[in-house]
C-alpha atoms as a PDB file:
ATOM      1  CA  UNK A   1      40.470-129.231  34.116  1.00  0.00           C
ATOM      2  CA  UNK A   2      41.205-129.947  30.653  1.00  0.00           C
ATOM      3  CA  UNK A   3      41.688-126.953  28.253  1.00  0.00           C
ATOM      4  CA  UNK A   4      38.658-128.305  25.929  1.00  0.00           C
ATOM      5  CA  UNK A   5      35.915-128.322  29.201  1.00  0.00           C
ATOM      6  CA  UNK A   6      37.589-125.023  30.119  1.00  0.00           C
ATOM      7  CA  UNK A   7      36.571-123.475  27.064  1.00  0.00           C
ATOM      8  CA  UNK A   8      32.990-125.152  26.818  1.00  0.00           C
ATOM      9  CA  UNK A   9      32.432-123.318  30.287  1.00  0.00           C
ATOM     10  CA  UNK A  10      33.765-120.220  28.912  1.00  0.00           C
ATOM     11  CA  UNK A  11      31.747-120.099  25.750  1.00  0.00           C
ATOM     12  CA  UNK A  12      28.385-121.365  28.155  1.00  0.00           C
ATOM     13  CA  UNK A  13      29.806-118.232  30.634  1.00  0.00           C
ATOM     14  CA  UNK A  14      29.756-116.149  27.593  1.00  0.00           C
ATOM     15  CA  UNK A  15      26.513-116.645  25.915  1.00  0.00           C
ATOM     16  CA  UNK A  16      24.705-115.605  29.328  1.00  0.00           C
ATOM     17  CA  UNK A  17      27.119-112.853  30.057  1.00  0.00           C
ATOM     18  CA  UNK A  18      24.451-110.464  27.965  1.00  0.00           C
ATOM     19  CA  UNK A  19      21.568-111.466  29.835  1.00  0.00           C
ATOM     20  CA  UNK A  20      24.106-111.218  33.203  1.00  0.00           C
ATOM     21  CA  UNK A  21      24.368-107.971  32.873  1.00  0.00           C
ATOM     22  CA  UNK A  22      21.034-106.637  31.444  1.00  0.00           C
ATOM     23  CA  UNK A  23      19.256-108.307  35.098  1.00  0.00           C
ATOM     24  CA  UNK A  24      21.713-106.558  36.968  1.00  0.00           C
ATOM     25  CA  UNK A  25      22.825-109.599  38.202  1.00  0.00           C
ATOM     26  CA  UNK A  26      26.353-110.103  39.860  1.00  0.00           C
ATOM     27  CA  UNK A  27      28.155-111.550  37.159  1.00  0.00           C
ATOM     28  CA  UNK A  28      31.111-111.158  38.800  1.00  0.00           C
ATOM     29  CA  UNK A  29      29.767-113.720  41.382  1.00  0.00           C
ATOM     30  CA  UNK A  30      29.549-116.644  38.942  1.00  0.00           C
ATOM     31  CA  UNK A  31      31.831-119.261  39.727  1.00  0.00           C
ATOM     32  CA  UNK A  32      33.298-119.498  36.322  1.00  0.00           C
ATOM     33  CA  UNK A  33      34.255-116.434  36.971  1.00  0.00           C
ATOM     34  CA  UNK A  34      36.233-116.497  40.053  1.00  0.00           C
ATOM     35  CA  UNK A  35      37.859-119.382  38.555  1.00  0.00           C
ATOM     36  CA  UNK A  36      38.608-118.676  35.086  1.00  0.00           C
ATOM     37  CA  UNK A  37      41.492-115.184  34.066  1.00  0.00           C
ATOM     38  CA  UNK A  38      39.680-115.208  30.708  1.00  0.00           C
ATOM     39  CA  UNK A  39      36.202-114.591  31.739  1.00  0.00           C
ATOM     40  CA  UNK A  40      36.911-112.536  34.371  1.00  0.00           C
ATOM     41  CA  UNK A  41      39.073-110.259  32.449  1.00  0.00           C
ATOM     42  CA  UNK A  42      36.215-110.260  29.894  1.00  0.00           C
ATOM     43  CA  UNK A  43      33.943-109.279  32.448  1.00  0.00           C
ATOM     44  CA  UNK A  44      35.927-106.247  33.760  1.00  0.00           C
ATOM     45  CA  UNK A  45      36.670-104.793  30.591  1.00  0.00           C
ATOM     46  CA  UNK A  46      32.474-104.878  29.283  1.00  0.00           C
ATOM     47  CA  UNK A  47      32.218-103.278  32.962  1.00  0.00           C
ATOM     48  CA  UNK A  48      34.709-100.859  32.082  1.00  0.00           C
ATOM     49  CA  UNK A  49      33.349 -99.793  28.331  1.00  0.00           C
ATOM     50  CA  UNK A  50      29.622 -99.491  29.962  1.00  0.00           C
ATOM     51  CA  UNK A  51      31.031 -97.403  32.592  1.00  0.00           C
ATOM     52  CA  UNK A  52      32.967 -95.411  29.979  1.00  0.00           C
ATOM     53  CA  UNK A  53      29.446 -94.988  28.143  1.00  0.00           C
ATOM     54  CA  UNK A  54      27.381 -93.894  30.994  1.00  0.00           C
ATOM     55  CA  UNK A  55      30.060 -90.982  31.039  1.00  0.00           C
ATOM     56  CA  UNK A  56      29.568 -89.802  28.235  1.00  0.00           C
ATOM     57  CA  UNK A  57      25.581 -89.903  27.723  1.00  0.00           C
ATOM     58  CA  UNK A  58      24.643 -88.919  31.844  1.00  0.00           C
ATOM     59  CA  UNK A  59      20.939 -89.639  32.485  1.00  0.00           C
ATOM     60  CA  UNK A  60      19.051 -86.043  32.282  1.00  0.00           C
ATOM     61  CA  UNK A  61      15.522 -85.207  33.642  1.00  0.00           C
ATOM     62  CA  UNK A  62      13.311 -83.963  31.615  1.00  0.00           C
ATOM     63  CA  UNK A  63      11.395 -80.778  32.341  1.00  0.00           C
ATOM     64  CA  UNK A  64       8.315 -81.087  34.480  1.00  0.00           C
ATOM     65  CA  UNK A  65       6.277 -79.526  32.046  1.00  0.00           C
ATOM     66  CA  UNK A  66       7.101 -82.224  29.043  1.00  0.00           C
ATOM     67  CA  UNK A  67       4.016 -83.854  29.914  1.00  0.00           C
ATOM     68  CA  UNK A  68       1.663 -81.291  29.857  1.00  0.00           C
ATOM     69  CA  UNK A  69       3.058 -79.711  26.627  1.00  0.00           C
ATOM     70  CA  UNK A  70       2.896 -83.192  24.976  1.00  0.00           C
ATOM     71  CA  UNK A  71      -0.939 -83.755  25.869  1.00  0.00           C
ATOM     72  CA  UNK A  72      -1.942 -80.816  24.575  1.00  0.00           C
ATOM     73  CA  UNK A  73      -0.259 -81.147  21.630  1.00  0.00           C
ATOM     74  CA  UNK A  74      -2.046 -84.563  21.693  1.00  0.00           C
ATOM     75  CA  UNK A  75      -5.223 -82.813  22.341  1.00  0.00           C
ATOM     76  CA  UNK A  76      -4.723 -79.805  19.579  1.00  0.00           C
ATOM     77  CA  UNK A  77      -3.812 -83.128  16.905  1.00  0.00           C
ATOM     78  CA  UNK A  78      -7.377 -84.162  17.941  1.00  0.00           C
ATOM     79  CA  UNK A  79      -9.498 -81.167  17.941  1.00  0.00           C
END
């Protein structure tokens, strides 16, 4: 493959790597990627930094009784 169609398929690769990832989609499954070092390497690292970042800001519930606090502040705004 010449090095000028290899990097047409990267930068096509590339531009739907953002929308890859945001469906949840197995980018890693492309078959740019299993061919191409680059990409792949491209694709580990972004896996790695949004890993990283999940890390540091975990996912936390929010008390049960957010809800009802917020609709009655609602309902005291309206009164």
């Amino acid at each position: 493959m010449s090095e000028e169609i290899k990097s047409m398929k990267c930068a096509e690769f590339q531009a739907q790597l953002p929308e890859l990832i945001e469906s949840g989609a197995r980018a890693a499954e492309d078959p740019h990627v299993k061919e191409c070092d680059l990409c792949r390497e491209l694709l580990e690292n972004l896996e790695a930094i949004a890993e990283a970042a999940r890390q540091l800001f975990p996912e936390v519930e929010p008390p049960e009784e957010l809800w009802e606090h917020i609709d009655s502040a609602i309902k005291k705004d309206k009164g």
